[in-house]
C-alpha atoms as a PDB file:
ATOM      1  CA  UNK A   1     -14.363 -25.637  -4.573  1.00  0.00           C
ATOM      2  CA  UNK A   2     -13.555 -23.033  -7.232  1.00  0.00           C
ATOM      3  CA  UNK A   3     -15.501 -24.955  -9.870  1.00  0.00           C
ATOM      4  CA  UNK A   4     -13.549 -22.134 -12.939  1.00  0.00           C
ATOM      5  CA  UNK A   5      -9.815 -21.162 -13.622  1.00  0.00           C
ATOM      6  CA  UNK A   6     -10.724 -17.427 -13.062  1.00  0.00           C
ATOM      7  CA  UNK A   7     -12.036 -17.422  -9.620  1.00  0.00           C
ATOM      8  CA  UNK A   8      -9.644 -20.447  -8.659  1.00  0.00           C
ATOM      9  CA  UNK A   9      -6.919 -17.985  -9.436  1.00  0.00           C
ATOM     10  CA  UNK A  10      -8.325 -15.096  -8.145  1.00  0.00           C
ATOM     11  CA  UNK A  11      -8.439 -16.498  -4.375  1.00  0.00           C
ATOM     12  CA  UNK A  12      -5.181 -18.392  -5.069  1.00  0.00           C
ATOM     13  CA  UNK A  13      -3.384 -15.240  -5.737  1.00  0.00           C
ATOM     14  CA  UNK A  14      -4.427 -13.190  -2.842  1.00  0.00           C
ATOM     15  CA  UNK A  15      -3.000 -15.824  -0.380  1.00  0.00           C
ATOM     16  CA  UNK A  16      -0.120 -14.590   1.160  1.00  0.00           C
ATOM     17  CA  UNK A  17       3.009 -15.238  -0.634  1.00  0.00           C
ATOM     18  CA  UNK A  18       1.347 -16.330  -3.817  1.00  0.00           C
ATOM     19  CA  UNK A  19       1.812 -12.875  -5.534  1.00  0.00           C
ATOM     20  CA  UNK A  20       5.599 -12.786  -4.764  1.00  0.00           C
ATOM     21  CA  UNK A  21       6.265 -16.415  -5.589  1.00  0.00           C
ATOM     22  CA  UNK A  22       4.356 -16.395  -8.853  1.00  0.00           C
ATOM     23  CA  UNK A  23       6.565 -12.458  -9.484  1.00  0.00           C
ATOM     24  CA  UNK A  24       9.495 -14.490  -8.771  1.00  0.00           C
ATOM     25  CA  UNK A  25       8.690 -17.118 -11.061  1.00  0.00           C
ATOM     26  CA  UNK A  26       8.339 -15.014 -13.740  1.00  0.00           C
ATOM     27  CA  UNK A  27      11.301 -13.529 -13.523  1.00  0.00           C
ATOM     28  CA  UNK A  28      12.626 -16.543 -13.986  1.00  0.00           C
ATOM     29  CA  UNK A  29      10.755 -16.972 -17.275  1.00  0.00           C
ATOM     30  CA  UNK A  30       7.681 -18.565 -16.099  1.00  0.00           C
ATOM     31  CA  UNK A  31       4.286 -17.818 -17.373  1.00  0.00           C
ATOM     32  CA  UNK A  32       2.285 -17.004 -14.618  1.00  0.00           C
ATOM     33  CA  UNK A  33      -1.177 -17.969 -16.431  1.00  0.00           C
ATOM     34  CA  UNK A  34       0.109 -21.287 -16.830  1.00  0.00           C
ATOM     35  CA  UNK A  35       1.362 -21.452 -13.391  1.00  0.00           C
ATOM     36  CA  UNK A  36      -1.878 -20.362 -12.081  1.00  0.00           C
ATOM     37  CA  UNK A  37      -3.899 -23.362 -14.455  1.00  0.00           C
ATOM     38  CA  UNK A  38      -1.115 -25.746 -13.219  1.00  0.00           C
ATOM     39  CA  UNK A  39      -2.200 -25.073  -9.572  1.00  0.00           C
ATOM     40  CA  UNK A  40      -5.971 -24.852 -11.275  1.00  0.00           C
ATOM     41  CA  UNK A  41      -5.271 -28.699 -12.483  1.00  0.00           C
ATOM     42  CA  UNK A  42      -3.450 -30.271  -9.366  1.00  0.00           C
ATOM     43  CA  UNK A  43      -6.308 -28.822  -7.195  1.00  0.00           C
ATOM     44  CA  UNK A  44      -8.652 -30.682  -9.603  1.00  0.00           C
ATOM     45  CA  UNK A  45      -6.312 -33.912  -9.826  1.00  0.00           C
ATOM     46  CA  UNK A  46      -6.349 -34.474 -13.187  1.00  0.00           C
ATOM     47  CA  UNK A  47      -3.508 -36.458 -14.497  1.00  0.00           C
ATOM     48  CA  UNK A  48      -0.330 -34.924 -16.633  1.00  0.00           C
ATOM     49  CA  UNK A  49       0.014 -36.149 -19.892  1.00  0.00           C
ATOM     50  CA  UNK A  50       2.575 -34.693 -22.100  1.00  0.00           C
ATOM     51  CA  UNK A  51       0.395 -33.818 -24.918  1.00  0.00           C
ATOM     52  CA  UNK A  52      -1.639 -31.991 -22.515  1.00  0.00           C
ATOM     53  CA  UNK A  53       1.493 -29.716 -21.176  1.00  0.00           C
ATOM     54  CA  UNK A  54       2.430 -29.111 -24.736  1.00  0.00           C
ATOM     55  CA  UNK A  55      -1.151 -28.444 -25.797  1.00  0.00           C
ATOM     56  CA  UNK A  56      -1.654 -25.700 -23.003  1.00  0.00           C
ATOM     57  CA  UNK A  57       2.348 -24.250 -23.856  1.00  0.00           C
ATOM     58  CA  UNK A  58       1.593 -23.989 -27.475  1.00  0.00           C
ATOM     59  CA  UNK A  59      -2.081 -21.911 -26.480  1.00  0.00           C
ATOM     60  CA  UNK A  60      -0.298 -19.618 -23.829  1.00  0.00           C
ATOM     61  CA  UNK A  61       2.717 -18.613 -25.763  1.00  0.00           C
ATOM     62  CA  UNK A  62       1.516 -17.223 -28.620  1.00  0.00           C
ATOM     63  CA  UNK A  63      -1.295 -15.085 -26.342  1.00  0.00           C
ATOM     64  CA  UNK A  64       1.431 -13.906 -23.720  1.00  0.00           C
ATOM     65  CA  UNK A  65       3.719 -13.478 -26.187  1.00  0.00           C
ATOM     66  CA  UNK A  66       1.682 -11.048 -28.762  1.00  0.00           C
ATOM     67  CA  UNK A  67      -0.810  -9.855 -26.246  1.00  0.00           C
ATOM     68  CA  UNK A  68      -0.041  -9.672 -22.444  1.00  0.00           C
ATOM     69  CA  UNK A  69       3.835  -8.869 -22.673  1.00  0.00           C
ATOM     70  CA  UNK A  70       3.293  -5.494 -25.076  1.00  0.00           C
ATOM     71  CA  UNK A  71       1.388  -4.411 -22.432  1.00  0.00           C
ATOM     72  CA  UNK A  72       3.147  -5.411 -19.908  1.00  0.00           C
ATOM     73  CA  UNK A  73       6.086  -3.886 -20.760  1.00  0.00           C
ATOM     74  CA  UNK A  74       4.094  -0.417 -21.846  1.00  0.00           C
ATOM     75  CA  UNK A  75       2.859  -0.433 -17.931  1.00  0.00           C
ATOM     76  CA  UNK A  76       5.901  -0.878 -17.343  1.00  0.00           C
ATOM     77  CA  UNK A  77       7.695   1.785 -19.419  1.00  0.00           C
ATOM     78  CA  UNK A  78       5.348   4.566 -18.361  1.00  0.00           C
ATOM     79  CA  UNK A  79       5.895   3.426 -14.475  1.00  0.00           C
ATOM     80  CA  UNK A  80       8.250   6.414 -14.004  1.00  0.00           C
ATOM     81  CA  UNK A  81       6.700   9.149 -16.111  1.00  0.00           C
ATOM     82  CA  UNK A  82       3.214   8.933 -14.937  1.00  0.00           C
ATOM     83  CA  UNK A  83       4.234   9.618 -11.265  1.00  0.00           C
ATOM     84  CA  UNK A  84       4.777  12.913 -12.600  1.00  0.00           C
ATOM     85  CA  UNK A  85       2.032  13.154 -14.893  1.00  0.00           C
ATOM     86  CA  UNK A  86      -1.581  12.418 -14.334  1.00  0.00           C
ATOM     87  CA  UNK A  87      -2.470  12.032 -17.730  1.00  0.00           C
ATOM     88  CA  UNK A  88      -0.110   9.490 -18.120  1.00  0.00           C
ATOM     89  CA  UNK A  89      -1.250   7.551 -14.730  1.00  0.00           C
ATOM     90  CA  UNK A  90      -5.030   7.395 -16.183  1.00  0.00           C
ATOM     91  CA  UNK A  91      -3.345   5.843 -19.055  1.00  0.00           C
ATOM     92  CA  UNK A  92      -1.038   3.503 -17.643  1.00  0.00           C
ATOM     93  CA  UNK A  93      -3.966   2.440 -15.582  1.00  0.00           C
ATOM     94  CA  UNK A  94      -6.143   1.725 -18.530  1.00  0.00           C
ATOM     95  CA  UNK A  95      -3.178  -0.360 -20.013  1.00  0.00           C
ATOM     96  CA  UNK A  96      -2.972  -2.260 -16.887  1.00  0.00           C
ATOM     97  CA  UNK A  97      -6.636  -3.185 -16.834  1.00  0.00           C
ATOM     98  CA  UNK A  98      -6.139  -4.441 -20.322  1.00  0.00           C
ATOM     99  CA  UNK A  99      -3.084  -6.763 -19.401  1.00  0.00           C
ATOM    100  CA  UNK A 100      -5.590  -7.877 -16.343  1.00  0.00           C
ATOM    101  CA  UNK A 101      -8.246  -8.407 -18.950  1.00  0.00           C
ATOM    102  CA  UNK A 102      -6.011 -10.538 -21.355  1.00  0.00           C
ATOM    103  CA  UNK A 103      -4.906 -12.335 -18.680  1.00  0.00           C
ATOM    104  CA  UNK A 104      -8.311 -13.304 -17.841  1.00  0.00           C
ATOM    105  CA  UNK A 105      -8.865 -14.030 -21.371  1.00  0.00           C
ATOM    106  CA  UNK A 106      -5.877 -16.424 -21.633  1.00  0.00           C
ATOM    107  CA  UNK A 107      -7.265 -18.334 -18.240  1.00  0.00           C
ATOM    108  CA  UNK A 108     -10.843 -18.983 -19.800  1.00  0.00           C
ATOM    109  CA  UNK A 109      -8.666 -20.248 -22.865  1.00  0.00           C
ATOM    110  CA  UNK A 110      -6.312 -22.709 -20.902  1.00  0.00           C
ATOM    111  CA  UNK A 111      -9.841 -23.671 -19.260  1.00  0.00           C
ATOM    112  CA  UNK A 112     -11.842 -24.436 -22.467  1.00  0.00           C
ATOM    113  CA  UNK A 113      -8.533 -26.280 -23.351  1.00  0.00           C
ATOM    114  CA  UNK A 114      -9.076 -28.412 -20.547  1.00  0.00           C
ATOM    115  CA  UNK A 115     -12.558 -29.281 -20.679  1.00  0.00           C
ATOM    116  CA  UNK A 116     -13.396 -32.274 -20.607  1.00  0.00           C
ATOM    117  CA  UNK A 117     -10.135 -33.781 -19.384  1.00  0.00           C
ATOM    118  CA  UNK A 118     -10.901 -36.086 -16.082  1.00  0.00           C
ATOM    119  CA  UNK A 119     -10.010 -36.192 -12.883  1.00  0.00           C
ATOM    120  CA  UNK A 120      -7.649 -39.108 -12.294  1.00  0.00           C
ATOM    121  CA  UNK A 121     -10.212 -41.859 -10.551  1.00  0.00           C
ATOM    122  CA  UNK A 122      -7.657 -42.434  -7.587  1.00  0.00           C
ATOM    123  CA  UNK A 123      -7.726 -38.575  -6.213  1.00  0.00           C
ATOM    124  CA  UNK A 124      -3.877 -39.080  -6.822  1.00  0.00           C
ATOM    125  CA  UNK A 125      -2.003 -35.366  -6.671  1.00  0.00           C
ATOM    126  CA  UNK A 126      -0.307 -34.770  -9.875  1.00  0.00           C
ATOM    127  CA  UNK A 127       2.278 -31.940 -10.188  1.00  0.00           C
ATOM    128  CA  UNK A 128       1.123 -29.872 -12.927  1.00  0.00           C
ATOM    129  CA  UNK A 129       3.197 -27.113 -11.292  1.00  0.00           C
ATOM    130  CA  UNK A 130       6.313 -28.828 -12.028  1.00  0.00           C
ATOM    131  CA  UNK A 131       5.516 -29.805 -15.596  1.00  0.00           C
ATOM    132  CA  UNK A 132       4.241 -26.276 -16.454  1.00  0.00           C
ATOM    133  CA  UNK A 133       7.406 -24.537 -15.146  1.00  0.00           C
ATOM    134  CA  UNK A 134      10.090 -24.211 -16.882  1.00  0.00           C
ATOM    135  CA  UNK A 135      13.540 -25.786 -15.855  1.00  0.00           C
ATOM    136  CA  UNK A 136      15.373 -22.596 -15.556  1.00  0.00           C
ATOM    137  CA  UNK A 137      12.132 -21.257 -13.144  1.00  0.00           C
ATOM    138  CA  UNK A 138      12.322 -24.962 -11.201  1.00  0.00           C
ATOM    139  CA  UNK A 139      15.607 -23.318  -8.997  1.00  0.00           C
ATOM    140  CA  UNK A 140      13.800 -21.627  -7.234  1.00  0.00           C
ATOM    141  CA  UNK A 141      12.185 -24.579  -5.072  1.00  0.00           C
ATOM    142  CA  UNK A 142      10.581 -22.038  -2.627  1.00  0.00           C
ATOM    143  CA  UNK A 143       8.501 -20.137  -4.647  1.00  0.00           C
ATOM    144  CA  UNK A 144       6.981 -23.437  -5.999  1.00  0.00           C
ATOM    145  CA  UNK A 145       6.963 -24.335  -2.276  1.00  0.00           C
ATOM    146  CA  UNK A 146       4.755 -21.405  -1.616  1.00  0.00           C
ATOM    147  CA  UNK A 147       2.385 -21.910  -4.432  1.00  0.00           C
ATOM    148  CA  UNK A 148       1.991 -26.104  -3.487  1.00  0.00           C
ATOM    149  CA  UNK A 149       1.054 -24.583  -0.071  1.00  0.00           C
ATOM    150  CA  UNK A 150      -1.371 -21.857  -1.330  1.00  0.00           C
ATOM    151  CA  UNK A 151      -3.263 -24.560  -3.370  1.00  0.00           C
ATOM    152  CA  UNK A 152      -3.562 -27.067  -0.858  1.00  0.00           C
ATOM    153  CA  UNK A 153      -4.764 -24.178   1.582  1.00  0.00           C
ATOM    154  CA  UNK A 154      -6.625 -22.982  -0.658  1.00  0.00           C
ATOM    155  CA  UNK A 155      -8.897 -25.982  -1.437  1.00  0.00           C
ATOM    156  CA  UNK A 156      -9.158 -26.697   2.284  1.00  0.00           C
ATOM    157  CA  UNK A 157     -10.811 -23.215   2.906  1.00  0.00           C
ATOM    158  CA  UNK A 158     -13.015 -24.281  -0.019  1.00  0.00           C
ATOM    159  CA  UNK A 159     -13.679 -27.454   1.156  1.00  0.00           C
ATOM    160  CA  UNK A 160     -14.975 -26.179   4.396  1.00  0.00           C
ATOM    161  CA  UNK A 161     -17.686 -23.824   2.818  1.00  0.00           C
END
């Protein structure tokens, strides 16, 4: 089992689907981060508390918020230009490794936040993913579908090792 957030998300997004449903999602309004520590969390059974879901909202939206969507949104700005300028590629790639690195940043934040919090002593599943998405995102029932599926795939496959 992934025992960090990081490399939990890192295998979860590279199962098929995952990247398009979690795209989807966030079009939607969804914070992917969260999405990904939601899976994180149901994968790890730990139980949903309210307090919890509110502690790791009021941690990611300030960090996506002032950090991740400025540079998301440069990246995104410059997608047109630099495919005519190679300067402006180089740069737009260094902007994109710096949303990928404050992503990261924000996922060994939402995992400190969880330390300590245990696994419910039944195994039970929780649904993290539904309490961490946000009502206008929950429409879209098969991109949730896809990530339920990628999580419970994904901790087979690490299961088996």
């Amino acid at each position: 089992m992934h025992t960090d957030l990081w490399n939990f998300a890192i295998a979860l997004y590279a199962r098929p689907g995952v990247e398009a449903a979690c795209l989807n999602l966030q079009t939607q309004g969804a914070d992917v981060c969260l999405l990904l520590c939601a899976a994180w969390l149901d994968s790890r059974h730990i139980p949903v508390q309210d307090p919890r879901v509110e502690q790791l909202r009021r941690l990611a939206g300030p960090w996506q918020r002032d950090v991740v969507q400025p540079l998301r949104s440069l990246r995104r700005q410059w997608r047109a230009s630099a495919q005519h300028d190679e300067a402006l590629a180089a740069l737009r790639e260094q902007v994109k490794s710096l949303e990928m690195n404050a992503e990261r940043q924000l996922l060994e934040r939402l995992q400190q936040a969880c330390a300590g919090w245990p696994a419910s002593p039944s195994g039970e599943t929780q649904d993290w993913l539904e309490a961490l998405t946000p009502t206008s995102a929950r429409l879209h029932h098969d991109a949730l579908h896809v990530l339920r599926a990628a999580v419970k795939s994904t901790q087979e496959a690490a299961d088996g090792d």
